[in-house]
C-alpha atoms as a PDB file:
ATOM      1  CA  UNK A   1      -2.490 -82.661 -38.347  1.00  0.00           C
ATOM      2  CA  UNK A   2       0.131 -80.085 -38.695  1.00  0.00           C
ATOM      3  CA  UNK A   3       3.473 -80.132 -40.648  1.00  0.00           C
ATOM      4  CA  UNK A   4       6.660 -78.631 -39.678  1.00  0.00           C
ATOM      5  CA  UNK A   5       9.566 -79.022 -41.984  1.00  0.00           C
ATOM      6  CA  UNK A   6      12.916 -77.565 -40.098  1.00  0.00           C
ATOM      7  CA  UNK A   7      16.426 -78.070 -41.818  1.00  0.00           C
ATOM      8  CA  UNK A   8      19.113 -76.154 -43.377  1.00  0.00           C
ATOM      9  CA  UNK A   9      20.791 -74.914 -46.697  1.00  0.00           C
ATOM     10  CA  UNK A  10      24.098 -73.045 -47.490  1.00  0.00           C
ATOM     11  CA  UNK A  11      25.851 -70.444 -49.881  1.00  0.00           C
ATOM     12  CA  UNK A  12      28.980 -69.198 -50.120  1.00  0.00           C
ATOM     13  CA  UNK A  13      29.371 -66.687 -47.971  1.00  0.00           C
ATOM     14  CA  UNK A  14      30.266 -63.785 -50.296  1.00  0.00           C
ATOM     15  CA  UNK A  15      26.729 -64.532 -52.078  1.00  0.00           C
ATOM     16  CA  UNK A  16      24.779 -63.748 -49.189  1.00  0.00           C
ATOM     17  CA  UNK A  17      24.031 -60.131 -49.986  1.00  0.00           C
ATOM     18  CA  UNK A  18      22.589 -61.685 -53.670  1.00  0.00           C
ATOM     19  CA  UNK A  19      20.357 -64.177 -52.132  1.00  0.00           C
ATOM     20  CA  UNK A  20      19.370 -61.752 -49.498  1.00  0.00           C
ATOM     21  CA  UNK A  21      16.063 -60.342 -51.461  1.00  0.00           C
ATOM     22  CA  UNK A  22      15.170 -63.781 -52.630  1.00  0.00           C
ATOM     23  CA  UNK A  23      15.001 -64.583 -48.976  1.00  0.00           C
ATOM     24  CA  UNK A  24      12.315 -61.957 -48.337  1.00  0.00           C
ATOM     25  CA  UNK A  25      10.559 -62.507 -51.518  1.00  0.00           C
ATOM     26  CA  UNK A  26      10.251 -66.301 -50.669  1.00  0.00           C
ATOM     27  CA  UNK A  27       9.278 -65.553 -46.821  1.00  0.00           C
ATOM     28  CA  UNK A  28       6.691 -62.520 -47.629  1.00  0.00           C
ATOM     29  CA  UNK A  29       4.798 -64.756 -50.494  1.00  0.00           C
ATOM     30  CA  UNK A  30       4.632 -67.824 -48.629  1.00  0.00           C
ATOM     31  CA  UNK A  31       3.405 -66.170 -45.598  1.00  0.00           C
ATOM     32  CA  UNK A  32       0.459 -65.046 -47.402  1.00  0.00           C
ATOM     33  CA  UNK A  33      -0.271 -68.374 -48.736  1.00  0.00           C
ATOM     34  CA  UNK A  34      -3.520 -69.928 -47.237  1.00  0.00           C
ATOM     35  CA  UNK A  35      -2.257 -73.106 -44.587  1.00  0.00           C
ATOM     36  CA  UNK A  36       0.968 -71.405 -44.184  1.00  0.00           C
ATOM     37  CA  UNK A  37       1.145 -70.624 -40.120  1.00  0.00           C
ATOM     38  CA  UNK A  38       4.403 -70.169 -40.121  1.00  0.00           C
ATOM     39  CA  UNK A  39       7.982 -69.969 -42.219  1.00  0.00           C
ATOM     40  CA  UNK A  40      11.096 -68.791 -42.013  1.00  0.00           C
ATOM     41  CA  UNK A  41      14.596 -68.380 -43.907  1.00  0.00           C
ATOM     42  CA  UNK A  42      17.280 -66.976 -41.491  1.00  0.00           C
ATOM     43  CA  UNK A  43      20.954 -66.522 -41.184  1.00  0.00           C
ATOM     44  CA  UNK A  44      23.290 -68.209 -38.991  1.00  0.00           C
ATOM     45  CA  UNK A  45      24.647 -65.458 -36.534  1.00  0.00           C
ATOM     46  CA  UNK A  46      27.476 -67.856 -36.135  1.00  0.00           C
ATOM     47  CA  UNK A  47      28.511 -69.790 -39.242  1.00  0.00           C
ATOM     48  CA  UNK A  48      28.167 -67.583 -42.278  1.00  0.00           C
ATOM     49  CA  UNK A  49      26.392 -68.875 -45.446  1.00  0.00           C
ATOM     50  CA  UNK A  50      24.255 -71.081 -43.240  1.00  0.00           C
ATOM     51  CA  UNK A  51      20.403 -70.566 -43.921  1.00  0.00           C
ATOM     52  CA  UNK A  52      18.028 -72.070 -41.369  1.00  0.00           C
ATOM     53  CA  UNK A  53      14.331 -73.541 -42.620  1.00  0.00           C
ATOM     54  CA  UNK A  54      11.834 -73.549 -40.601  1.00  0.00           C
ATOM     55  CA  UNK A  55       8.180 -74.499 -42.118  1.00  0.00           C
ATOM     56  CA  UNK A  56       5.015 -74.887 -40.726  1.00  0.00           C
ATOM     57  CA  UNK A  57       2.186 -75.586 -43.000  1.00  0.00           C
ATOM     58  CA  UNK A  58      -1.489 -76.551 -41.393  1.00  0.00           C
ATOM     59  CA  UNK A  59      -1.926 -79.734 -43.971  1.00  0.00           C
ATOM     60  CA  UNK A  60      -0.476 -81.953 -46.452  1.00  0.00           C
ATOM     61  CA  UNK A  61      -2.860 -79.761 -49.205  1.00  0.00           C
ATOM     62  CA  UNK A  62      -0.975 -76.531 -48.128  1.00  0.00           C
ATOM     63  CA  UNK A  63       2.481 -77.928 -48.401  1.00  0.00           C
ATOM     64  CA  UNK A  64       1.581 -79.411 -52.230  1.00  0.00           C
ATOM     65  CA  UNK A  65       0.170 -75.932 -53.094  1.00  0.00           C
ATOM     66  CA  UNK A  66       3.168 -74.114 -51.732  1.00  0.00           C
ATOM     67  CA  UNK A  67       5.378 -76.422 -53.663  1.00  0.00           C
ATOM     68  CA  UNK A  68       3.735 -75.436 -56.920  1.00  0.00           C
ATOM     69  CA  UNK A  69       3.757 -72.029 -56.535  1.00  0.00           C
ATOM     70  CA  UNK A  70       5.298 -69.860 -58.920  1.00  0.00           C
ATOM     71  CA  UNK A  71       7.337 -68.221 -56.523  1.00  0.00           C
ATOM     72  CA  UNK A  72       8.736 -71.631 -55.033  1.00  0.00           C
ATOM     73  CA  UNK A  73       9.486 -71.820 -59.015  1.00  0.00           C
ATOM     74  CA  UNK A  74      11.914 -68.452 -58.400  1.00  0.00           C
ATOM     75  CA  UNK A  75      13.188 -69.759 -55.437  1.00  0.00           C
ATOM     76  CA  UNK A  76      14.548 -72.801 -56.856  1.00  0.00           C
ATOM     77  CA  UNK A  77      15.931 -70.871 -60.241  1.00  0.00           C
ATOM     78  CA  UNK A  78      17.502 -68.422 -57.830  1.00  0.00           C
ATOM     79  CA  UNK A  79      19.044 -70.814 -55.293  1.00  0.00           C
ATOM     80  CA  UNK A  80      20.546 -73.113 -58.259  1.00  0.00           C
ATOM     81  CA  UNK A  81      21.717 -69.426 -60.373  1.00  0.00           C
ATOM     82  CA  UNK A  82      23.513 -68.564 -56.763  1.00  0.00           C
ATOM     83  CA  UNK A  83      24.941 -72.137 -55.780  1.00  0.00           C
ATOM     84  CA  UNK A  84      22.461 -72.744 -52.675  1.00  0.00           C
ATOM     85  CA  UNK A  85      23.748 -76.069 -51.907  1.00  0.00           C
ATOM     86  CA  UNK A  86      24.155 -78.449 -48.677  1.00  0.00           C
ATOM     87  CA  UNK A  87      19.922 -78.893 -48.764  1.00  0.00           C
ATOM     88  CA  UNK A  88      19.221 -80.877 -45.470  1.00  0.00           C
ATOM     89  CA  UNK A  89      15.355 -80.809 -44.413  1.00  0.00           C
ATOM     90  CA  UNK A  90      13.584 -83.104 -42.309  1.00  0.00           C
ATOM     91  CA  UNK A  91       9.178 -83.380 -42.302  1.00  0.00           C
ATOM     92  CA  UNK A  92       7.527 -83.604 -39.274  1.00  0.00           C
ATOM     93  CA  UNK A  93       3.995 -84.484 -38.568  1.00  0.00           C
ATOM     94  CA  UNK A  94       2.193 -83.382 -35.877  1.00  0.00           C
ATOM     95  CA  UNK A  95      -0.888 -84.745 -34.787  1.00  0.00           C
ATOM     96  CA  UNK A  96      -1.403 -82.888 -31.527  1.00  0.00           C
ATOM     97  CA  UNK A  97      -0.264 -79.043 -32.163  1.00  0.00           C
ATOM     98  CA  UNK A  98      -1.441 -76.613 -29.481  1.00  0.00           C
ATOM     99  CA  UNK A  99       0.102 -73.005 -28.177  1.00  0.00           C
ATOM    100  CA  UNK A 100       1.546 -72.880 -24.826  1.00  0.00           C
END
């Protein structure tokens, strides 16, 4: 079983450009975490401020170590020092991944 956690979160628009490395930071460590096959923070081409989630972790395991990472730890600090509000994530399970 796979889990895919898709969703959003906002800022103020004007605070893009300072959440902007925290972004990367967040994608490039998590990437490199073992069970993470896939994540993603990205902007809204179309409504500024809005930051689309996309998750995909390869077990329940990888998901709880991700969470207690210490850079999840400077993700949260940095999204509650710039107002990251508007937090709306759903949790998927998926018990027959494949690639097409």
């Amino acid at each position: 079983m796979t889990l895919i956690l898709a969703g959003t979160i906002r800022i103020a628009p004007e605070r893009l450009a300072d959440l902007r490395p925290h972004l990367r930071a967040q994608v490039e460590n998590t990437r490199a975490e073992p069970g993470c096959l896939d994540y993603a923070l990205t902007e809204d081409p179309l409504d500024p401020g809005l930051i689309r989630v996309y998750e995909h972790f390869e077990s329940e395991a990888a998901l709880e170590h991700h969470r207690a990472t210490p850079h999840m730890a400077a993700w949260r600090a940095a999204c509650a020092e710039l107002g990251v509000h508007g937090r709306d994530l759903q949790s998927f399970d998926i018990s027959a991944y494949r690639k097409i």
